[in-house]
C-alpha atoms as a PDB file:
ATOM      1  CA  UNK A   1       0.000   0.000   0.000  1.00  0.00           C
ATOM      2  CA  UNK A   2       2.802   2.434   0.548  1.00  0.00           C
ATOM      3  CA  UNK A   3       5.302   0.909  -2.000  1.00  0.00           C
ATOM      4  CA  UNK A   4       2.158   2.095  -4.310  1.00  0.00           C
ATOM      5  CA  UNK A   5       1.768   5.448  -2.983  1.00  0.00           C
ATOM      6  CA  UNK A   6       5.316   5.998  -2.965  1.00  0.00           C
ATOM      7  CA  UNK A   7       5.578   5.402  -6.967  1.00  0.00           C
ATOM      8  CA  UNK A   8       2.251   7.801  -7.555  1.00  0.00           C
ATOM      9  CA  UNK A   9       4.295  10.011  -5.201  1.00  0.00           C
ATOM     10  CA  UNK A  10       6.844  10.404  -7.793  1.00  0.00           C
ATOM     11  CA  UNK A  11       4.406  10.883 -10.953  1.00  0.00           C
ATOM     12  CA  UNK A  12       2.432  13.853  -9.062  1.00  0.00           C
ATOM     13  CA  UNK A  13       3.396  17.094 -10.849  1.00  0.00           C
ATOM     14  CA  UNK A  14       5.465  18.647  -8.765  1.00  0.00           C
ATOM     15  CA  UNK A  15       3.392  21.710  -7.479  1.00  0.00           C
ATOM     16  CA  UNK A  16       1.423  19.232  -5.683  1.00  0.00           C
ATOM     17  CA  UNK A  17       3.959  16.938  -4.723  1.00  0.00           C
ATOM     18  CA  UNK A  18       5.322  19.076  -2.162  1.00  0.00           C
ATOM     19  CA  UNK A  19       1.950  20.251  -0.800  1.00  0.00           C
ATOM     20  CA  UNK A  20      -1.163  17.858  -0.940  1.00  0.00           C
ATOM     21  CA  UNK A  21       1.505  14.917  -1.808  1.00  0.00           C
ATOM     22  CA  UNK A  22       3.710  16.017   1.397  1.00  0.00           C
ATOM     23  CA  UNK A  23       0.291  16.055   3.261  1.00  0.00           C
ATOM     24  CA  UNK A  24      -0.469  12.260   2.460  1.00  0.00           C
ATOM     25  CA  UNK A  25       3.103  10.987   2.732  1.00  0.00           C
ATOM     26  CA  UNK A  26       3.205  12.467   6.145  1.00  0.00           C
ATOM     27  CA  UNK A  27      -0.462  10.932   7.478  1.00  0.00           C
ATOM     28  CA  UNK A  28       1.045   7.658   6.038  1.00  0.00           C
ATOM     29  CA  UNK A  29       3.968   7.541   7.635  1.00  0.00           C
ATOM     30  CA  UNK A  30       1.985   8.695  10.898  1.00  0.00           C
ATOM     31  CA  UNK A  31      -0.350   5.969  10.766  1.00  0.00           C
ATOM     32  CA  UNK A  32       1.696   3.443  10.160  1.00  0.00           C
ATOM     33  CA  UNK A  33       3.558   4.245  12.879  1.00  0.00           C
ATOM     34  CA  UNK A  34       0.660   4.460  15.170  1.00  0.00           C
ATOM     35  CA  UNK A  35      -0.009   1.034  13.766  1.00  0.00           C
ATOM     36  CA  UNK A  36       3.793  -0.215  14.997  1.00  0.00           C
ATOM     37  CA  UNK A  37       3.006   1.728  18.633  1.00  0.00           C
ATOM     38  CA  UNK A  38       0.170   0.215  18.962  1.00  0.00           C
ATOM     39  CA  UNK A  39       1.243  -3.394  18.474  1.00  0.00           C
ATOM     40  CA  UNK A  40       4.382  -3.694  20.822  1.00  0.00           C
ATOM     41  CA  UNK A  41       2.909  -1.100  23.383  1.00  0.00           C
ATOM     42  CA  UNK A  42       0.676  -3.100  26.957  1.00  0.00           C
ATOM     43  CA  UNK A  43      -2.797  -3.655  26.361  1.00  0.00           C
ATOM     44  CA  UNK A  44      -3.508  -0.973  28.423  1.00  0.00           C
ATOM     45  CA  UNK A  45      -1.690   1.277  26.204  1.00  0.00           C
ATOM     46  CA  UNK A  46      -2.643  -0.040  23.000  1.00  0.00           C
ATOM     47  CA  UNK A  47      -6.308   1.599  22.281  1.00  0.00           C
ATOM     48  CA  UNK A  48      -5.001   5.719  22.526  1.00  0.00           C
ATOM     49  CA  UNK A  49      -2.157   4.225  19.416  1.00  0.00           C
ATOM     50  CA  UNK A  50      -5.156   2.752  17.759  1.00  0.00           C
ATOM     51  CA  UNK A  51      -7.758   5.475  17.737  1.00  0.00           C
ATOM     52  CA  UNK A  52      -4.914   8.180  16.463  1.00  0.00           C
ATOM     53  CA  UNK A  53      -4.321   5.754  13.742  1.00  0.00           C
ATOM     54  CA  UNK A  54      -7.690   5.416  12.456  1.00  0.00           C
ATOM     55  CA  UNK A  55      -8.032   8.813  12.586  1.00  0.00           C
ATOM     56  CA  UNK A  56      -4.989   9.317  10.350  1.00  0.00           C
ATOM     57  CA  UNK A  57      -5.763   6.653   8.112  1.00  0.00           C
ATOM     58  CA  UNK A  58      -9.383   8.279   7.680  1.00  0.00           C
ATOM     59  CA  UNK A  59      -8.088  11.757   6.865  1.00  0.00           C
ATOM     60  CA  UNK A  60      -5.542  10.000   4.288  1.00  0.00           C
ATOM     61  CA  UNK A  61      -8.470   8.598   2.766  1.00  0.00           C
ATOM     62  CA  UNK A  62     -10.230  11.960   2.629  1.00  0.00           C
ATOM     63  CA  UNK A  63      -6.463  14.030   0.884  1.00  0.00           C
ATOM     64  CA  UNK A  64      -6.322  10.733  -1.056  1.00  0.00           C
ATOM     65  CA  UNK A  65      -9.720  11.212  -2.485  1.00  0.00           C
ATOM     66  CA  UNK A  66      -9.210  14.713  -2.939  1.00  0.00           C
ATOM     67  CA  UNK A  67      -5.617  14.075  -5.128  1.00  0.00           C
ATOM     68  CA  UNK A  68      -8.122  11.764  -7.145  1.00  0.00           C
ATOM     69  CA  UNK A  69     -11.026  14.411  -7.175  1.00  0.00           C
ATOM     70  CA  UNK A  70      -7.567  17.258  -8.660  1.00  0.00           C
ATOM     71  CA  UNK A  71      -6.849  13.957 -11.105  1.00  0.00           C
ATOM     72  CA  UNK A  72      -3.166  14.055  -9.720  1.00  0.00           C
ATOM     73  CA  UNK A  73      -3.742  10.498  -9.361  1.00  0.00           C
ATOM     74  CA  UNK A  74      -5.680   8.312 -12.500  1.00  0.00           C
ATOM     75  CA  UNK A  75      -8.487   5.923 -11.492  1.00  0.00           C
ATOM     76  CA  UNK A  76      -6.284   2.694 -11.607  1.00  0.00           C
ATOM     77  CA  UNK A  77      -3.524   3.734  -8.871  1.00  0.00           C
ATOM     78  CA  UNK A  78      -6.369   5.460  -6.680  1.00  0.00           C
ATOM     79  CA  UNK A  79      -8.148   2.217  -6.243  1.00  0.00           C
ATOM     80  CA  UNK A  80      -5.000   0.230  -5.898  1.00  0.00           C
ATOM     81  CA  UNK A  81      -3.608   2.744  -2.829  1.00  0.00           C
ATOM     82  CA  UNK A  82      -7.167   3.079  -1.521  1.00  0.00           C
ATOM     83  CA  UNK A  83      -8.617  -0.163  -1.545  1.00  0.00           C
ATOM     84  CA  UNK A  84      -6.023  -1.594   1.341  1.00  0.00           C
ATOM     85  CA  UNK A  85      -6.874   1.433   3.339  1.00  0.00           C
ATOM     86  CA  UNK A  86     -10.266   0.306   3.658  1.00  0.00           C
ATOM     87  CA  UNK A  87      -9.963  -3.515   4.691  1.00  0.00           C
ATOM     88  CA  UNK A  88      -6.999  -1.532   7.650  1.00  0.00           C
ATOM     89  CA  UNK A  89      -9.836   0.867   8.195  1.00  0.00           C
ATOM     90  CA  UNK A  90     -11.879  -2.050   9.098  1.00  0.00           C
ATOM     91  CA  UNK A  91      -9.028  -3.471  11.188  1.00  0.00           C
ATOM     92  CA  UNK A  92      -8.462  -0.996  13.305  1.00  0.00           C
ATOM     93  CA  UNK A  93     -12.414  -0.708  13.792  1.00  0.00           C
ATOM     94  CA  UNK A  94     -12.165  -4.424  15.430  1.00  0.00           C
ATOM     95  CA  UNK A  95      -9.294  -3.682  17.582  1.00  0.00           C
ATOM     96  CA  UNK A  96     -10.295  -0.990  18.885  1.00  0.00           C
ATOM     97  CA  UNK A  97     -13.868  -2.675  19.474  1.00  0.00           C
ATOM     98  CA  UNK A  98     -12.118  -5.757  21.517  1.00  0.00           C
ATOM     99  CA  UNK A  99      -9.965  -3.366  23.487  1.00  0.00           C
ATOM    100  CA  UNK A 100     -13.129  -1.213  24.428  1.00  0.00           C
ATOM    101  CA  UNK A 101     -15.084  -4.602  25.071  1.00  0.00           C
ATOM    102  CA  UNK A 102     -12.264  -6.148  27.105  1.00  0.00           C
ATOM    103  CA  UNK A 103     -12.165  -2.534  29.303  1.00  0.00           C
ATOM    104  CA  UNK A 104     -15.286  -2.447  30.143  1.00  0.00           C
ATOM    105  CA  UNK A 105     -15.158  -6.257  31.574  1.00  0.00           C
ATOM    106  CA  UNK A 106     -18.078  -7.085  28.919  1.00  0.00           C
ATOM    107  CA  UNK A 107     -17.823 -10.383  27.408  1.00  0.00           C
ATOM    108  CA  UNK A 108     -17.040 -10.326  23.319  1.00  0.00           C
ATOM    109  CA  UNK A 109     -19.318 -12.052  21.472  1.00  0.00           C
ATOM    110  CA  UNK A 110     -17.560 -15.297  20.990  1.00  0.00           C
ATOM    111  CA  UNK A 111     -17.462 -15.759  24.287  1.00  0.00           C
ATOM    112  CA  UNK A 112     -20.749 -15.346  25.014  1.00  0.00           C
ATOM    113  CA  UNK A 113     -21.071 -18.514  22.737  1.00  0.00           C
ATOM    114  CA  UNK A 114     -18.992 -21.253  24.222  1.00  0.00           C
END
């Protein structure tokens, strides 16, 4: 997902490269690293790392939609960059759901099953 971005990176006309393309580099790079925080820091540390990177990887999806909207990036390499950002979207979503559950001391719903 970011080996993609990085090669649109380089095919964004250059005006825009070093504003809106500096923009999404930059929330990239921050939510992946929220991602990395997130997954070696203690479970009771883990769902502020989580929440800051969904809410990066939701306002790259908004400056990636708006490079598309501008046509700084074609159809094709949109859809291949923004695709993955969904299914992590959802990801994130779930983990921060079973952190939330296992806070409160509510049982998740497989275990409510067994």
């Amino acid at each position: 997902m970011y080996k993609e971005w990085q090669i649109a990176f380089t095919n964004i006309p250059r005006l825009s490269r070093y504003t809106l393309g500096a923009k999404i580099d930059l929330l990239f790079c921050e939510a992946l690293e929220g991602i990395l925080l997130a997954a070696y820091s203690p479970r009771e540390q883990k769902l502020p790392h989580i929440q800051r990177a969904s809410a990066k990887f939701d306002a790259l999806k908004f400056f990636l939609q708006l490079a598309w909207e501008m046509k700084l990036l074609d159809h094709k390499k949109y859809q291949s960059i923004a695709t993955p950002l969904i299914s992590v979207g959802k990801i994130l979503g779930g983990w921060m759901t079973s952190l939330k559950t296992k806070a409160s001391g509510m049982p998740e719903a497989s275990e409510t099953l067994v």
